[in-house]
Protein backbone atom coordinates (compact mmCIF):
# COMPACT_ATOMS: atom_id res chain seq x y z
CA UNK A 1 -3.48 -7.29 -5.44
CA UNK A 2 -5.32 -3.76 -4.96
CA UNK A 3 -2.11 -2.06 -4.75
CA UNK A 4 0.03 -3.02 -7.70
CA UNK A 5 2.53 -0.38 -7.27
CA UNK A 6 3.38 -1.29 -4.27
CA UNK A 7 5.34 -4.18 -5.00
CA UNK A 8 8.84 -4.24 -4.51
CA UNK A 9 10.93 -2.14 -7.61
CA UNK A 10 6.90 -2.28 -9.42
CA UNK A 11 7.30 1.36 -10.40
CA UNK A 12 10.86 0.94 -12.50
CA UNK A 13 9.48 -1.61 -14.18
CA UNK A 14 6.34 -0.20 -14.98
CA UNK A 15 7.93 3.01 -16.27
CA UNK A 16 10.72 0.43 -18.22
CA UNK A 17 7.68 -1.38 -20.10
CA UNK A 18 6.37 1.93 -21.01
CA UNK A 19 9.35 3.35 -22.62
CA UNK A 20 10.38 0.03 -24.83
CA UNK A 21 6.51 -0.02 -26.27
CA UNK A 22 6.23 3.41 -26.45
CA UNK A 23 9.19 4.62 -28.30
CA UNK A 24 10.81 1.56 -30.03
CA UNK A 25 9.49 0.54 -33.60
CA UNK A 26 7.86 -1.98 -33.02
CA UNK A 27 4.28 -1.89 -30.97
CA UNK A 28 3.93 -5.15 -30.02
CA UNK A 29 6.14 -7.53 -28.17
CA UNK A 30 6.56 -11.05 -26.67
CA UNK A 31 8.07 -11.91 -23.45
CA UNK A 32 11.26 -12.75 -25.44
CA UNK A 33 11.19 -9.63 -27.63
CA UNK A 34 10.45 -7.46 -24.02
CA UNK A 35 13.49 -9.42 -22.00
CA UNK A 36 16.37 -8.85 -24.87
CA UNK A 37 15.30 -5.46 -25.43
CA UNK A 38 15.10 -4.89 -21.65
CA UNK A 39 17.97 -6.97 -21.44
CA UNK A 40 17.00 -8.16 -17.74
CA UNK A 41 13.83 -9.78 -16.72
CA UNK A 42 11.23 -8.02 -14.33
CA UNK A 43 12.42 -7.25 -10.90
CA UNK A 44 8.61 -7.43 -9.40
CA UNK A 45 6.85 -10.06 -11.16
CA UNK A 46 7.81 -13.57 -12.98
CA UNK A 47 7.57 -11.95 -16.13
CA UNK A 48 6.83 -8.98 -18.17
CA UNK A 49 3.40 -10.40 -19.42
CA UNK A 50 2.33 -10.54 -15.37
CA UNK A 51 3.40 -6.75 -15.20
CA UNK A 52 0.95 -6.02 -18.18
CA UNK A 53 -1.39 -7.80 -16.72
CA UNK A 54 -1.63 -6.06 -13.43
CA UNK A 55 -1.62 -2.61 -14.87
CA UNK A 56 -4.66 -2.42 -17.36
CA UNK A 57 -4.33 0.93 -17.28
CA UNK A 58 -1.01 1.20 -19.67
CA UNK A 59 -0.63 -2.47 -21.07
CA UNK A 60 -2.65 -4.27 -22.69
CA UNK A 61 -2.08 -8.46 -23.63
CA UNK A 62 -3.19 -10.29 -26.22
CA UNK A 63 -4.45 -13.88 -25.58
CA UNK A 64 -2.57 -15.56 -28.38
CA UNK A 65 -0.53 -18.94 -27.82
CA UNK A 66 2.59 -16.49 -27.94
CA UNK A 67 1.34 -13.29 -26.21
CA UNK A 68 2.13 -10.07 -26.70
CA UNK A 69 2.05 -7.24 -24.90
CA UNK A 70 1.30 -3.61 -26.14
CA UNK A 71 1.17 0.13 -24.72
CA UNK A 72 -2.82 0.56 -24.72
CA UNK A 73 -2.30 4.10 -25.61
CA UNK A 74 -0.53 3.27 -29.06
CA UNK A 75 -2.41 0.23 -30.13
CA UNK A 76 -5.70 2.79 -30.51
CA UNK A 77 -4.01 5.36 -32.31
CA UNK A 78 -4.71 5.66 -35.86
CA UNK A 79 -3.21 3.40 -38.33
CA UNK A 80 -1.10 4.76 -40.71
CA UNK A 81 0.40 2.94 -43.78
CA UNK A 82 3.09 0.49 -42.29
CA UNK A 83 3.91 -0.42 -38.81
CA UNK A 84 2.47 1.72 -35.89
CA UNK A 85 4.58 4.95 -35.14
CA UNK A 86 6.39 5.19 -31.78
CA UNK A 87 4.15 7.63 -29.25
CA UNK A 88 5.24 11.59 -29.36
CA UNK A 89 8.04 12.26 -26.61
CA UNK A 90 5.55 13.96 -24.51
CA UNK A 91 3.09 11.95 -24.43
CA UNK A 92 5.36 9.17 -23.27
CA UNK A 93 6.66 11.82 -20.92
CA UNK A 94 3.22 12.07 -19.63
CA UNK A 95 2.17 8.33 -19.80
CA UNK A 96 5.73 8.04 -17.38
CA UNK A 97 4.39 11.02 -15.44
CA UNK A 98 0.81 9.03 -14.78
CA UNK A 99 2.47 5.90 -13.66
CA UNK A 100 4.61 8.20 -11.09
CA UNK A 101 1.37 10.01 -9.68
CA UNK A 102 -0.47 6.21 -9.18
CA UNK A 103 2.42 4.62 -7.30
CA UNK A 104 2.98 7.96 -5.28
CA UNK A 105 -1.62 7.42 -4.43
CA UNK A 106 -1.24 4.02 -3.43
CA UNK A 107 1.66 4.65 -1.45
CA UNK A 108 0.11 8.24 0.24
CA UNK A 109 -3.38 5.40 0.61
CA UNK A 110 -1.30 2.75 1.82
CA UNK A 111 0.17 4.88 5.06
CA UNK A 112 -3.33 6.53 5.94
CA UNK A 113 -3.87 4.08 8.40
CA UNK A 114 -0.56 5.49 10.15
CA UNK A 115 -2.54 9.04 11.30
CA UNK A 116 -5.01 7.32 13.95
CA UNK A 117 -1.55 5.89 16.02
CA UNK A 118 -1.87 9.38 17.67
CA UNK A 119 -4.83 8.79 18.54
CA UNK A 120 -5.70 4.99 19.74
CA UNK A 121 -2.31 5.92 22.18
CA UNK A 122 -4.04 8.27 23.56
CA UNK A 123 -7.32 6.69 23.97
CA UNK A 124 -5.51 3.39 25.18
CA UNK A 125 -3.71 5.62 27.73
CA UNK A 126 -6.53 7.43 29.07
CA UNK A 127 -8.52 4.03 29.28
CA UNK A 128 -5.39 2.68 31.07
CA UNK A 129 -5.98 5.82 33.70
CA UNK A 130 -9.47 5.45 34.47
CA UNK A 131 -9.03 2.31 35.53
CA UNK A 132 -6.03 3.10 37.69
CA UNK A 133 -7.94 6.04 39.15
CA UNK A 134 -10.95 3.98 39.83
CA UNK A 135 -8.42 0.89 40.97
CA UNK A 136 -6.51 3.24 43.53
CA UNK A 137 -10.21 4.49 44.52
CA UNK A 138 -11.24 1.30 45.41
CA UNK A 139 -8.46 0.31 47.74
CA UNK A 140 -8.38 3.77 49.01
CA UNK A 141 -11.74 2.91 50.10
CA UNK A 142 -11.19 -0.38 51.45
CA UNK A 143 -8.15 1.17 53.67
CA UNK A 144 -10.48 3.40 55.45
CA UNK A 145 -13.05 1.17 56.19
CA UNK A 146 -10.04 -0.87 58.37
CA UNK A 147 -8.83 2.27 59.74
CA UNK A 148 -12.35 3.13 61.03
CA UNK A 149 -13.03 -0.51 62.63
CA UNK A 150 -11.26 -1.81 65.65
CA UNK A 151 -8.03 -3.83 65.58
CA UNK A 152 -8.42 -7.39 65.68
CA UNK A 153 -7.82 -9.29 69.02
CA UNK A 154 -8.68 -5.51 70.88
CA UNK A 155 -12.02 -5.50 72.74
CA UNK A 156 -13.93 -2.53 72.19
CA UNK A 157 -14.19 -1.05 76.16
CA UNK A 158 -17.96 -1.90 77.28
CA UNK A 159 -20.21 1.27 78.05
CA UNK A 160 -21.06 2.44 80.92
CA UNK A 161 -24.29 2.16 82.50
């Protein structure tokens, strides 16, 4: 799909999946590790792997018999001795911020198409007048042409020598 954030409740559980791999211990997590933490599954995809999948931009998945998914942003930061370190507040308050301005694009992109309405009604009406000018033209013609020729049955008086 081009527009992934358009899918039904997409956005919560974007901004869900960010906040349980960006601030919980540990970095990486499997579908099973996602849903009890989450304690619900996805509300816009089959699972929480598919979510990661369609937003490259946060997520990232490994290919592993059990897959796990990881916040893109802290699987590259540096690692220190021990298990990866949640992300700053603020950065996951930006990261959440991000994922708000890309839904609120598609959406804005998504209802462009909604400005021209003005404008093929009023080329569709004014279409629709020209032809019932030029239709009421037409038999306006017509009308006078009968009114100008003699009445059927009526003999036009002979002229006079």
């Amino acid at each position: 799909m081009k527009r992934p954030y358009l899918k039904e409740r997409r956005l919560a559980d974007v901004l869900a999946l960010i906040q349980v791999l960006a601030l919980d211990e540990y970095a990486y997590r499997s579908e099973k590790g996602l849903t009890d933490e989450l304690q619900v599954s996805p509300a816009s995809a089959a699972s929480w792997r598919e979510v990661a999948l369609e937003h490259p931009e946060f997520f990232r998945v490994s290919v592993k018999d059990d897959p796990l998914v990881s916040l893109t942003a802290r699987h590259v930061m540096p690692k220190a001795q021990g298990p990866r370190q949640p992300l700053p507040a603020d950065f996951t308050q930006q990261l959440l911020r991000t994922a708000i301005e890309l839904h609120d694009r598609q959406a804005e992109a998504a209802l462009r198409w909604r400005t021209w309405i003005p404008l093929l009604a009023a080329l569709i009406a004014g279409l629709f007048s020209i032809g019932a000018v030029y239709i009421g033209w037409r038999f306006g013609q017509s009308s006078v042409r009968e009114q100008n020729q003699a009445p059927r049955g009526i003999e036009q008086p002979a002229a006079k020598p």
